[in-house]
PDB file of N, CA and C in Angstrom:
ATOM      1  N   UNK A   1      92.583 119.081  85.813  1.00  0.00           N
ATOM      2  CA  UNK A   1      91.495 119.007  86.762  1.00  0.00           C
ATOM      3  C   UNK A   1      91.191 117.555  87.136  1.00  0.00           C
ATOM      4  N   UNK A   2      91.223 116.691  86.305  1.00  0.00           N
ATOM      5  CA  UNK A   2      91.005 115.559  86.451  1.00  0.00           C
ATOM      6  C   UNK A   2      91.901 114.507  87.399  1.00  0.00           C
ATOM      7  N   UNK A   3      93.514 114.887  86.919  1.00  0.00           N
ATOM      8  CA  UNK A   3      94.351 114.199  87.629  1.00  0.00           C
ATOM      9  C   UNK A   3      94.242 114.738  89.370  1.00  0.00           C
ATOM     10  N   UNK A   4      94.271 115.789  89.317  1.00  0.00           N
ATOM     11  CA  UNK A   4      93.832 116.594  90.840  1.00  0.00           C
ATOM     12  C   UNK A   4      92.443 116.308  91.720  1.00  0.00           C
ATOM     13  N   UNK A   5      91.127 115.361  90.909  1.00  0.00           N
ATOM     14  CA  UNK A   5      90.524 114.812  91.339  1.00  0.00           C
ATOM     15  C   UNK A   5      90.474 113.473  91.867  1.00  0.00           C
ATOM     16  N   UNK A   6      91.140 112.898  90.855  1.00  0.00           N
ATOM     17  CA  UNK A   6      91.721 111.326  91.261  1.00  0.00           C
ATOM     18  C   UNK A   6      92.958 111.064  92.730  1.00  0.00           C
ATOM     19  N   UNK A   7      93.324 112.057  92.643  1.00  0.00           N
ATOM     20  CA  UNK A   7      94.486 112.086  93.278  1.00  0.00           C
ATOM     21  C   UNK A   7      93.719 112.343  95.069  1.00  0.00           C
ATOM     22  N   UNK A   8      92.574 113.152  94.877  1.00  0.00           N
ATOM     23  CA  UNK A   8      92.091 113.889  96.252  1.00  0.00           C
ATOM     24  C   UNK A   8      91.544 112.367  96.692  1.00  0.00           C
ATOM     25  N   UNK A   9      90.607 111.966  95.703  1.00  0.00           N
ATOM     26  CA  UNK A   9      89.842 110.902  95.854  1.00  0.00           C
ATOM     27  C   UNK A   9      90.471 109.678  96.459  1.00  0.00           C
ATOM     28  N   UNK A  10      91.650 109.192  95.711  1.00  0.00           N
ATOM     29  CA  UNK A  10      92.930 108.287  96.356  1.00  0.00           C
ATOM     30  C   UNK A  10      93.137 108.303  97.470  1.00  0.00           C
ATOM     31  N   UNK A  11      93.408 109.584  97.840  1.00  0.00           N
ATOM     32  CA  UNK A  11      94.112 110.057  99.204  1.00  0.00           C
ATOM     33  C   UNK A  11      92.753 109.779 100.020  1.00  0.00           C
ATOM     34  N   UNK A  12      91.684 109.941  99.967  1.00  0.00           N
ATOM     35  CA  UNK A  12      90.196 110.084 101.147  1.00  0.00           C
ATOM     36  C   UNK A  12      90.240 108.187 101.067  1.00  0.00           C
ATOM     37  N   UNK A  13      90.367 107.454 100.058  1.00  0.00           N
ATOM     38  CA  UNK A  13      90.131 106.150  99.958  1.00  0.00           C
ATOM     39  C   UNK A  13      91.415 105.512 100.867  1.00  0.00           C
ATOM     40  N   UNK A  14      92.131 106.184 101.227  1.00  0.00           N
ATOM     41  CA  UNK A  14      93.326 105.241 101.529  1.00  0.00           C
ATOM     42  C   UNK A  14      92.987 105.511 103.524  1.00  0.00           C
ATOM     43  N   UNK A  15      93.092 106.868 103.060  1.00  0.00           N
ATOM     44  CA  UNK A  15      92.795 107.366 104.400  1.00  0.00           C
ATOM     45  C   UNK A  15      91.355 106.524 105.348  1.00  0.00           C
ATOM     46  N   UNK A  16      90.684 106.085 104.057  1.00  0.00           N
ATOM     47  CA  UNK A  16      89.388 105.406 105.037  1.00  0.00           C
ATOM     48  C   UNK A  16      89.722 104.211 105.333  1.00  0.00           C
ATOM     49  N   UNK A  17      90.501 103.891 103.966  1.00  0.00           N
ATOM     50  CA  UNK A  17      91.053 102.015 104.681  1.00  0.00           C
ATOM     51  C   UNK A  17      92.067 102.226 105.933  1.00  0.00           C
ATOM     52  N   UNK A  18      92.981 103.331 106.286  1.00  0.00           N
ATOM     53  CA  UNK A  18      93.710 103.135 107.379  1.00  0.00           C
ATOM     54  C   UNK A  18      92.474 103.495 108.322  1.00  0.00           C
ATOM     55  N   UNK A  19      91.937 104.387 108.104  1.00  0.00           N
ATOM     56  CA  UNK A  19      90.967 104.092 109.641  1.00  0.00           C
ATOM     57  C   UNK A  19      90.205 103.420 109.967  1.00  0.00           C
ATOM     58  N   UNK A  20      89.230 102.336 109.087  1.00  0.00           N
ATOM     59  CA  UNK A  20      88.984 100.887 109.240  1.00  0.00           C
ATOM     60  C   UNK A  20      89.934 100.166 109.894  1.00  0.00           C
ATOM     61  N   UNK A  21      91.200  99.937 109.075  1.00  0.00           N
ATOM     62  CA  UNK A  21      92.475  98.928 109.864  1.00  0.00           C
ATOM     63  C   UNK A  21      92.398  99.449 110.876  1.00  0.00           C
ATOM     64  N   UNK A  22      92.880 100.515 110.799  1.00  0.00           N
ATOM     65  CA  UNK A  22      92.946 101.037 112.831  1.00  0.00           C
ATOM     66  C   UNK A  22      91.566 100.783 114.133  1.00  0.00           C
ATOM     67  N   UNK A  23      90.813 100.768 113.694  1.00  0.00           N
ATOM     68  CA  UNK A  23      89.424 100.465 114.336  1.00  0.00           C
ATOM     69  C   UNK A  23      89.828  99.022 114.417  1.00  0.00           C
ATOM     70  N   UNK A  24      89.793  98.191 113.396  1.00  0.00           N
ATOM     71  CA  UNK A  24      89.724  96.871 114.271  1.00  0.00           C
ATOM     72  C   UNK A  24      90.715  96.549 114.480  1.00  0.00           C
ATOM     73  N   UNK A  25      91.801  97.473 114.370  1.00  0.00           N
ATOM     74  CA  UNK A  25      93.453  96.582 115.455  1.00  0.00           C
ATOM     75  C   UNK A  25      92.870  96.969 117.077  1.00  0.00           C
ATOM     76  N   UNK A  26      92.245  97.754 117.058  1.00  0.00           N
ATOM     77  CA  UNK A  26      91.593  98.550 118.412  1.00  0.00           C
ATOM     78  C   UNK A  26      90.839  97.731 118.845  1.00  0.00           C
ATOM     79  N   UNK A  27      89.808  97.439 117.998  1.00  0.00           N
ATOM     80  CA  UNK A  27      88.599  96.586 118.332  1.00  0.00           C
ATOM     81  C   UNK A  27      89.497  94.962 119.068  1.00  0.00           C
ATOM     82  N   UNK A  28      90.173  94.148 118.402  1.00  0.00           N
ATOM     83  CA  UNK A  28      91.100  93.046 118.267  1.00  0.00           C
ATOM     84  C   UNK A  28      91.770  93.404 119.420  1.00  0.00           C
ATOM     85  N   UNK A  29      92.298  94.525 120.200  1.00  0.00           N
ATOM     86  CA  UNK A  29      93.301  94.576 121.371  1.00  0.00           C
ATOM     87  C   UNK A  29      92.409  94.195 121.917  1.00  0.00           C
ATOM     88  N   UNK A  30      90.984  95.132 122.405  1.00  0.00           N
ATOM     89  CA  UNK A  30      90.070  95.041 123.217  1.00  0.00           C
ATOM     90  C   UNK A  30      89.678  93.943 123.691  1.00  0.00           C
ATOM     91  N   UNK A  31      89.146  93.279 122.416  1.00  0.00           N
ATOM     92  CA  UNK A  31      88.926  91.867 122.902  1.00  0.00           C
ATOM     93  C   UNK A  31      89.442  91.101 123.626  1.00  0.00           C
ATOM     94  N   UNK A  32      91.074  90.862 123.202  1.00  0.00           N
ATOM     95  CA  UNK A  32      92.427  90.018 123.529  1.00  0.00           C
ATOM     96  C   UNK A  32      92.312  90.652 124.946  1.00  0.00           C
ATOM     97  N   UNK A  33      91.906  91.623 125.813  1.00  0.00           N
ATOM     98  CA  UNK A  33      91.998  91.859 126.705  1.00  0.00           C
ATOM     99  C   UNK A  33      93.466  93.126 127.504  1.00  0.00           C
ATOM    100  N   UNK A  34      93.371  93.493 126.439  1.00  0.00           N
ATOM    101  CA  UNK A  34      94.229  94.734 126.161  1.00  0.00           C
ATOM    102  C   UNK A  34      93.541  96.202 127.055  1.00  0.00           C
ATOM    103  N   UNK A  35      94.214  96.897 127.535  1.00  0.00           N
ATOM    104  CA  UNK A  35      93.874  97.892 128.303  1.00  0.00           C
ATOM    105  C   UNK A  35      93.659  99.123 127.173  1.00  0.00           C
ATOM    106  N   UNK A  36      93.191  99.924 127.514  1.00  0.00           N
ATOM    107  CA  UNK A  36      92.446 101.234 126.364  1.00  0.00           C
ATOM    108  C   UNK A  36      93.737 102.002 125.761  1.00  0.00           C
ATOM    109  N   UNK A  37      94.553 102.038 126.788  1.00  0.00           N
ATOM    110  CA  UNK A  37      95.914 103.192 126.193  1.00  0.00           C
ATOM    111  C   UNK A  37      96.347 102.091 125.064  1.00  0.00           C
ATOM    112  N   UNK A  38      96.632 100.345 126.172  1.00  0.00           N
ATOM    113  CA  UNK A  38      97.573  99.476 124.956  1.00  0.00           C
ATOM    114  C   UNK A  38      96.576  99.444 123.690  1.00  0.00           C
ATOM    115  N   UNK A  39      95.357  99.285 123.434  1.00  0.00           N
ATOM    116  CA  UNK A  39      94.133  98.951 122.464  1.00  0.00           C
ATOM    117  C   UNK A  39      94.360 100.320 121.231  1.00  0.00           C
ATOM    118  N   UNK A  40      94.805 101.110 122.116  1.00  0.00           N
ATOM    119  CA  UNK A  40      95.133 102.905 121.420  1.00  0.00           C
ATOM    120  C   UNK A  40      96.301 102.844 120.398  1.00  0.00           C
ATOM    121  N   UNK A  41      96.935 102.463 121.250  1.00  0.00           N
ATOM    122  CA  UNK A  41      98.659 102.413 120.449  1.00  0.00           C
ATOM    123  C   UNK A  41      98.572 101.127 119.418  1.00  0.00           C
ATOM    124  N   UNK A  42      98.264  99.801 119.468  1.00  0.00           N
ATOM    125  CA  UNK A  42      98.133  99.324 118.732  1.00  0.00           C
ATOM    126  C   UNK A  42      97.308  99.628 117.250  1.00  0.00           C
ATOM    127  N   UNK A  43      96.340  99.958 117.645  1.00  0.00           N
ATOM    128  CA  UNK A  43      95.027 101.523 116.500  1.00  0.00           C
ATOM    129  C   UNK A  43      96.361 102.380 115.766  1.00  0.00           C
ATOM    130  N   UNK A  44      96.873 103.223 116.576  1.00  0.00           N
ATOM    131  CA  UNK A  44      97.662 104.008 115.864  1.00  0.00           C
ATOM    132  C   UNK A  44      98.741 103.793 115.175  1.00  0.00           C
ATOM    133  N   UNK A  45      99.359 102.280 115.693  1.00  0.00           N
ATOM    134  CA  UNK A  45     100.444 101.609 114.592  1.00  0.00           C
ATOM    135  C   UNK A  45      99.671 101.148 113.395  1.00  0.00           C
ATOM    136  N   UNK A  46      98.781 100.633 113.259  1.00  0.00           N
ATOM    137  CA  UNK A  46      98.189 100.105 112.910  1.00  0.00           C
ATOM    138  C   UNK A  46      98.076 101.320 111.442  1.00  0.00           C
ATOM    139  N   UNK A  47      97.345 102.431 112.300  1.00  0.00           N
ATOM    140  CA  UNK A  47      97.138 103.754 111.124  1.00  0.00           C
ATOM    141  C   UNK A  47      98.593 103.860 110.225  1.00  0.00           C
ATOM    142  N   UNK A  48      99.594 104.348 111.295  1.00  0.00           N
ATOM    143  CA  UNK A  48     100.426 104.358 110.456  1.00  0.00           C
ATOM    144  C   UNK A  48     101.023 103.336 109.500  1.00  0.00           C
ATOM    145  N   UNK A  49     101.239 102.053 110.204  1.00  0.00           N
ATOM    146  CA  UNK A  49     101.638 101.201 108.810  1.00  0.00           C
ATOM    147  C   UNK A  49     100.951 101.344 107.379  1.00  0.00           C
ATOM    148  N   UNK A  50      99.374 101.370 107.552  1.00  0.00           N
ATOM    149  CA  UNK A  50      98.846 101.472 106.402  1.00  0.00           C
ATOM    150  C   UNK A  50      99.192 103.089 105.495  1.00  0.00           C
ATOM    151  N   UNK A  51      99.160 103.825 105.817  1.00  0.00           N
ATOM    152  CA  UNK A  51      99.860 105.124 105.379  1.00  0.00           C
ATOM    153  C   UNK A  51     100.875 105.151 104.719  1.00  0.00           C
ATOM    154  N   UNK A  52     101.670 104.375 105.728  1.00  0.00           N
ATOM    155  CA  UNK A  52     103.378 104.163 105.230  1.00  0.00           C
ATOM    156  C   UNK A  52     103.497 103.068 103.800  1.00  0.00           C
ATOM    157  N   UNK A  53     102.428 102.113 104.032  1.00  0.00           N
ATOM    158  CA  UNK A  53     102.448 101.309 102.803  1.00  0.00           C
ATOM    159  C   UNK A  53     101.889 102.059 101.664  1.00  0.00           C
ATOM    160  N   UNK A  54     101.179 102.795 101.844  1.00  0.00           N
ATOM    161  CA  UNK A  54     100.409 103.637 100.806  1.00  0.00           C
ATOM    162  C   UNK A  54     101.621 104.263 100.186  1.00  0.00           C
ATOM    163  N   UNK A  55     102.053 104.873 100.914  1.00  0.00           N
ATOM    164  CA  UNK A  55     103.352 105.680 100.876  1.00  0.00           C
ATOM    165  C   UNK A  55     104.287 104.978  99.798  1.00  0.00           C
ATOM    166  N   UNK A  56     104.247 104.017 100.389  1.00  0.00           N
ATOM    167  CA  UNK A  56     105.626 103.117  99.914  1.00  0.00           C
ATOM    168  C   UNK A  56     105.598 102.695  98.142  1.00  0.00           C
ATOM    169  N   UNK A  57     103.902 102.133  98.236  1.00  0.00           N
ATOM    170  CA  UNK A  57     103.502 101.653  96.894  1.00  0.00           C
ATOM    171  C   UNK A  57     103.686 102.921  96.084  1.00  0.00           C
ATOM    172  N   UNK A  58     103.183 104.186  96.032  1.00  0.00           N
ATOM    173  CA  UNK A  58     103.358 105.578  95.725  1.00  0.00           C
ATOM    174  C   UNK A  58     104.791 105.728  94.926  1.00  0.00           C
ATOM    175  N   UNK A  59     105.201 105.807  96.097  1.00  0.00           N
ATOM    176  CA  UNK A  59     106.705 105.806  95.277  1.00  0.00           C
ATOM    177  C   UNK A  59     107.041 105.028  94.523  1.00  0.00           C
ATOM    178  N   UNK A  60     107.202 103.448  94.361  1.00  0.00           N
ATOM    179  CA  UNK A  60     107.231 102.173  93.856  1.00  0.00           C
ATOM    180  C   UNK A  60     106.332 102.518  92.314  1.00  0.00           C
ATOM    181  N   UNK A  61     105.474 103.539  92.455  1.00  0.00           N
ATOM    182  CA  UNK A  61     104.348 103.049  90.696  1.00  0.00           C
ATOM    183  C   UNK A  61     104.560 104.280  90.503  1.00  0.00           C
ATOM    184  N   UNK A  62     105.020 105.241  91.101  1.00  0.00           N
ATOM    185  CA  UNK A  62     105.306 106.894  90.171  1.00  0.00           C
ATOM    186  C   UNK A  62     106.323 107.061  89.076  1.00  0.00           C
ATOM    187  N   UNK A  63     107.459 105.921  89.019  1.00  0.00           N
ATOM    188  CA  UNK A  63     108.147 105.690  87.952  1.00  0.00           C
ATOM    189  C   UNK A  63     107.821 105.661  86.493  1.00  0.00           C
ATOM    190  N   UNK A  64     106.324 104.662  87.111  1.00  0.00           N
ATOM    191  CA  UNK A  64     106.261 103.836  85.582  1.00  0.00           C
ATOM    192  C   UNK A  64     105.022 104.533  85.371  1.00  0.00           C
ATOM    193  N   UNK A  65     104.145 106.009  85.688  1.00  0.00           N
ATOM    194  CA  UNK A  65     103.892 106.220  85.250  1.00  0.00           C
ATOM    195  C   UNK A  65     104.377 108.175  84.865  1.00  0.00           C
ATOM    196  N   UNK A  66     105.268 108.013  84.931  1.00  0.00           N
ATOM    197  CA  UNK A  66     106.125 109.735  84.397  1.00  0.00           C
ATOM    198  C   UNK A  66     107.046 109.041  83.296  1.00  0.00           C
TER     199      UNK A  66
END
């Protein structure tokens, strides 16, 4: 029960830092003078890199702890 809590919890924490990052890669186009679609797509790379790094580290520390 416990590991299945940590694990939900992880996942909502990571998920909030990519949508922070993504807000201000958005926010940061805007400014720079970026149009709403380009301000969009930059947001959504943005989401995904952080995901993908999540991702990445995931795999990278599941070794050392199984």
């Amino acid at each position: 029960m416990r590991t299945a809590l940590a694990v939900l919890f992880t996942a909502a924490l990571v998920i909030l830092v990519a949508l922070l990052t993504a807000t201000a890669a958005g926010k940061l186009a805007r400014l720079d003078g970026a149009s709403y679609p380009a301000a969009l797509t930059r947001a959504a790379a943005a989401f995904a890199a952080v995901l993908t790094l999540a991702a990445a580290v995931t795999a990278a520390l599941t070794p050392l702890f199984i």
